[in-house]
C-alpha atoms as a PDB file:
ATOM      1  CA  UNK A   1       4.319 -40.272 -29.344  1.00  0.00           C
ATOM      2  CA  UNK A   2       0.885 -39.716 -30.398  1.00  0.00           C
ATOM      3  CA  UNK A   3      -1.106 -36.950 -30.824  1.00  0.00           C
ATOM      4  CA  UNK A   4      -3.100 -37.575 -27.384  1.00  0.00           C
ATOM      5  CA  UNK A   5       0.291 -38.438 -25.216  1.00  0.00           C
ATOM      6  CA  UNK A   6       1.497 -35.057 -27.149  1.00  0.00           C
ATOM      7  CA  UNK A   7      -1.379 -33.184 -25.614  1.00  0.00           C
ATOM      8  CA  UNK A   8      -1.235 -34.777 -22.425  1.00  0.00           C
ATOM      9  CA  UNK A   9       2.295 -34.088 -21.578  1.00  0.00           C
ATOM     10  CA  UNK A  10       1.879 -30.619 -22.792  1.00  0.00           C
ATOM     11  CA  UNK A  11      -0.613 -29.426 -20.665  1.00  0.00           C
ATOM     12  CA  UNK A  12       1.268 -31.201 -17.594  1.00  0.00           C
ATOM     13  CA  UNK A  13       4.031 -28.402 -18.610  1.00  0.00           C
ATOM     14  CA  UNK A  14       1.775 -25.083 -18.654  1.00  0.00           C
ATOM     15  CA  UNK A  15       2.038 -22.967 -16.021  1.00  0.00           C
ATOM     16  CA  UNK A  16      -0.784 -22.423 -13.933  1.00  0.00           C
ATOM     17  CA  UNK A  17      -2.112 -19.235 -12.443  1.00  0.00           C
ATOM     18  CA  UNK A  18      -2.997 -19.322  -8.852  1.00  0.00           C
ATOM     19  CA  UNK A  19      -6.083 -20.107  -7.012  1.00  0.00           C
ATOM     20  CA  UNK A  20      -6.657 -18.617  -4.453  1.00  0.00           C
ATOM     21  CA  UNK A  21     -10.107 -20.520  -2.743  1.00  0.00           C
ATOM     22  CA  UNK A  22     -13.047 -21.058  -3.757  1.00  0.00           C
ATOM     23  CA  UNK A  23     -15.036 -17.398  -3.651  1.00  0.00           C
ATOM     24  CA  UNK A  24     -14.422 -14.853  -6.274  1.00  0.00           C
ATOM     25  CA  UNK A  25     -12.726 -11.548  -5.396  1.00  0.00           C
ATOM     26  CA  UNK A  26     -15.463  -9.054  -4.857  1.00  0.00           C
ATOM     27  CA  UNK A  27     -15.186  -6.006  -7.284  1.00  0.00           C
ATOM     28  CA  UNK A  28     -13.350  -3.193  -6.007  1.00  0.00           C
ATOM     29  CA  UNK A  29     -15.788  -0.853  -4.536  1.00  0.00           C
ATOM     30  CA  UNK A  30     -16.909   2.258  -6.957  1.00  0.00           C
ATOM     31  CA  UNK A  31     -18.703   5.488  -6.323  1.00  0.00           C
ATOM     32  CA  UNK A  32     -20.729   7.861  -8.241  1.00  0.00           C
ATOM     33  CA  UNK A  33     -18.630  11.280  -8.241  1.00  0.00           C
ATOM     34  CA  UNK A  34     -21.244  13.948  -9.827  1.00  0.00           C
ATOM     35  CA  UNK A  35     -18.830  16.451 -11.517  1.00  0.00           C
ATOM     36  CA  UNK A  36     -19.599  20.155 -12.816  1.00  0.00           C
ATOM     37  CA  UNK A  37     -17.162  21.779 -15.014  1.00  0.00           C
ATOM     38  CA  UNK A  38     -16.913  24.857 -16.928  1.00  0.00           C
ATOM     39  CA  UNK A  39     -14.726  26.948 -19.405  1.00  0.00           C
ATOM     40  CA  UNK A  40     -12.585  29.304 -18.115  1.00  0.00           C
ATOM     41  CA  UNK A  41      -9.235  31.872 -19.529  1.00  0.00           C
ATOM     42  CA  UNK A  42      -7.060  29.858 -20.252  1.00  0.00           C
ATOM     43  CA  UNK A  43      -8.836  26.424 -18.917  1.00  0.00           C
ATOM     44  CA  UNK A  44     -11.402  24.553 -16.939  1.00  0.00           C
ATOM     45  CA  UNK A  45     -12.787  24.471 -13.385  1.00  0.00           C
ATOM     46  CA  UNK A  46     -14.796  21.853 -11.802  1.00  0.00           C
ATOM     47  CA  UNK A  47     -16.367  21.081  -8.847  1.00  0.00           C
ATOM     48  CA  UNK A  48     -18.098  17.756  -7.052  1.00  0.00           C
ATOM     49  CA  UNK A  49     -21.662  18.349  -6.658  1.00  0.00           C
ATOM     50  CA  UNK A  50     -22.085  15.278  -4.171  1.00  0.00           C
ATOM     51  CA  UNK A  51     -19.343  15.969  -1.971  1.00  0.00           C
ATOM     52  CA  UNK A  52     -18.090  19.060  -0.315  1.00  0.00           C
ATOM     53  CA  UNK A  53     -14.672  20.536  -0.415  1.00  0.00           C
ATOM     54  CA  UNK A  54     -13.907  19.015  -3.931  1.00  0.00           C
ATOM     55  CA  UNK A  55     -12.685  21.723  -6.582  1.00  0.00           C
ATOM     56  CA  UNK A  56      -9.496  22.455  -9.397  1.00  0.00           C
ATOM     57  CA  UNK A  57      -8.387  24.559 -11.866  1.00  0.00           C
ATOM     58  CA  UNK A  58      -6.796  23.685 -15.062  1.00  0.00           C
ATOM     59  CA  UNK A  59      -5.527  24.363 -18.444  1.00  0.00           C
ATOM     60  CA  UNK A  60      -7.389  21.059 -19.785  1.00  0.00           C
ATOM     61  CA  UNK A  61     -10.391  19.352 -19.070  1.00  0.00           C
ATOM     62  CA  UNK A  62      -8.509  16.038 -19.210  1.00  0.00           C
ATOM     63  CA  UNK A  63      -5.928  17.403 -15.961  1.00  0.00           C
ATOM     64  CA  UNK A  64      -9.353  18.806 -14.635  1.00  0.00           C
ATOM     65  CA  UNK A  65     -10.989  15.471 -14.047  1.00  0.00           C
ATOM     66  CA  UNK A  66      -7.714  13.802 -12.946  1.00  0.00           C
ATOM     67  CA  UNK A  67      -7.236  16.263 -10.234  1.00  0.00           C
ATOM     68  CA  UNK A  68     -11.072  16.055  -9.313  1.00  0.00           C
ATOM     69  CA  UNK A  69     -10.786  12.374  -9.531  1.00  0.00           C
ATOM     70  CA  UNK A  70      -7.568  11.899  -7.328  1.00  0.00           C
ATOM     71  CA  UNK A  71      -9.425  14.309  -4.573  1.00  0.00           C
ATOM     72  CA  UNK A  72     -12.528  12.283  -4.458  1.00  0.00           C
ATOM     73  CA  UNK A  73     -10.704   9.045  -4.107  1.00  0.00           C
ATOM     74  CA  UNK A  74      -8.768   9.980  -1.444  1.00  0.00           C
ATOM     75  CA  UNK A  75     -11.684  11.526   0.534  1.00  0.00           C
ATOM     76  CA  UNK A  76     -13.660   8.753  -0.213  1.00  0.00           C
ATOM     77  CA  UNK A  77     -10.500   6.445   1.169  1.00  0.00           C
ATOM     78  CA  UNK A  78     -10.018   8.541   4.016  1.00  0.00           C
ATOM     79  CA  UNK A  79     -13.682   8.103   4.720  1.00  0.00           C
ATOM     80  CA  UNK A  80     -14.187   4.247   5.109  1.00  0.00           C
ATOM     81  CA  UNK A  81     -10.812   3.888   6.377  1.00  0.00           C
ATOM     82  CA  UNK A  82     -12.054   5.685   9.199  1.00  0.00           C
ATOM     83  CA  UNK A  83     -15.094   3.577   9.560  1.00  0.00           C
ATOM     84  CA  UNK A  84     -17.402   6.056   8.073  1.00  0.00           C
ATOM     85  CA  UNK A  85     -19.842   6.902   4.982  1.00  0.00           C
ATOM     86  CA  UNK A  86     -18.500  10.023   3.210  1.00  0.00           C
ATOM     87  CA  UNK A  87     -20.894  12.340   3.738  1.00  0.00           C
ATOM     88  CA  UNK A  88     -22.502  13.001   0.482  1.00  0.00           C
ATOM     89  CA  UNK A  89     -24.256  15.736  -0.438  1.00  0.00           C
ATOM     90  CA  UNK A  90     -28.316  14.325  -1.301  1.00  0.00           C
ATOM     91  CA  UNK A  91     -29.365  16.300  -3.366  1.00  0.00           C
ATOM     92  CA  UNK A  92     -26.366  17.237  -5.600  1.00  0.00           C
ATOM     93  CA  UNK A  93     -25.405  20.822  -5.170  1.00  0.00           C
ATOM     94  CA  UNK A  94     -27.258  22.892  -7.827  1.00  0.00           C
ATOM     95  CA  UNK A  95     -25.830  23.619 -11.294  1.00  0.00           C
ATOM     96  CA  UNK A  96     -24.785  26.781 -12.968  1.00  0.00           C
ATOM     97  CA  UNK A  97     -26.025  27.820 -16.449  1.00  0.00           C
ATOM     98  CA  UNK A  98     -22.196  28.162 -17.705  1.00  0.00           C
ATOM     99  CA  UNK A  99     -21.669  24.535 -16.623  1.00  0.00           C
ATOM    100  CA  UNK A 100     -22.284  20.719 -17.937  1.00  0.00           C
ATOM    101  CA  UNK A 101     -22.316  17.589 -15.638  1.00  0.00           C
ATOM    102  CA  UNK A 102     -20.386  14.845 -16.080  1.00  0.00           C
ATOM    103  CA  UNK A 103     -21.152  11.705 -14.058  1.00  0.00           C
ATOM    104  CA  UNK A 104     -18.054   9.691 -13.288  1.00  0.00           C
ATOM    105  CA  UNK A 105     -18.065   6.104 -11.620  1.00  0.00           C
ATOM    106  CA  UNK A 106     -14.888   6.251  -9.486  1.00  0.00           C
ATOM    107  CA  UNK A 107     -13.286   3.085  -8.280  1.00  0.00           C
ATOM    108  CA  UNK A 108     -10.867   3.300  -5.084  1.00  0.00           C
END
């Protein structure tokens, strides 16, 4: 068999992924979650400065923006699912000396 008929037959083997039409998959959707945090005894706290109600406690910052992080999605979900906008807060809340913003894009 030559090197051609080799190649030929091989590729007739490989699996294929699926296709499924034409249009790509849009990206999944991601929002901008505006997040203040600060040292505290014994840990962090945080807060969402663009949307209300968001706030944790914890002993790192790493469990600190997973909590905050799980929260917004889930408002955010709860939001559109109900065929609304979360209601963001424009301008962000205002920012306390003893605190640094972090600016995390959020995907659902």
């Amino acid at each position: 068999m030559s090197n051609q008929e080799q190649s030929a037959s091989d590729q007739q083997r490989k699996p294929t992924l699926p296709v499924q039409g034409d249009q790509p998959t849009p990206p999944p959707p991601a929002f901008g979650c505006i997040v203040y945090l600060a040292r505290e005894s014994g840990g962090f706290r945080g807060r969402v400065a663009n949307l209300a109600g968001i706030e944790a406690t914890a002993p790192s910052q790493r469990e600190l923006l997973g909590q905050i992080t799980s929260q917004f999605k889930l408002h955010v979900s709860n939001s559109l699912a109900a065929g609304n906008q979360p209601q963001w807060i424009d301008p962000p809340l205002a920012k306390s000396n003893d605190e640094t913003k972090l600016f995390l894009p959020v995907h659902l």
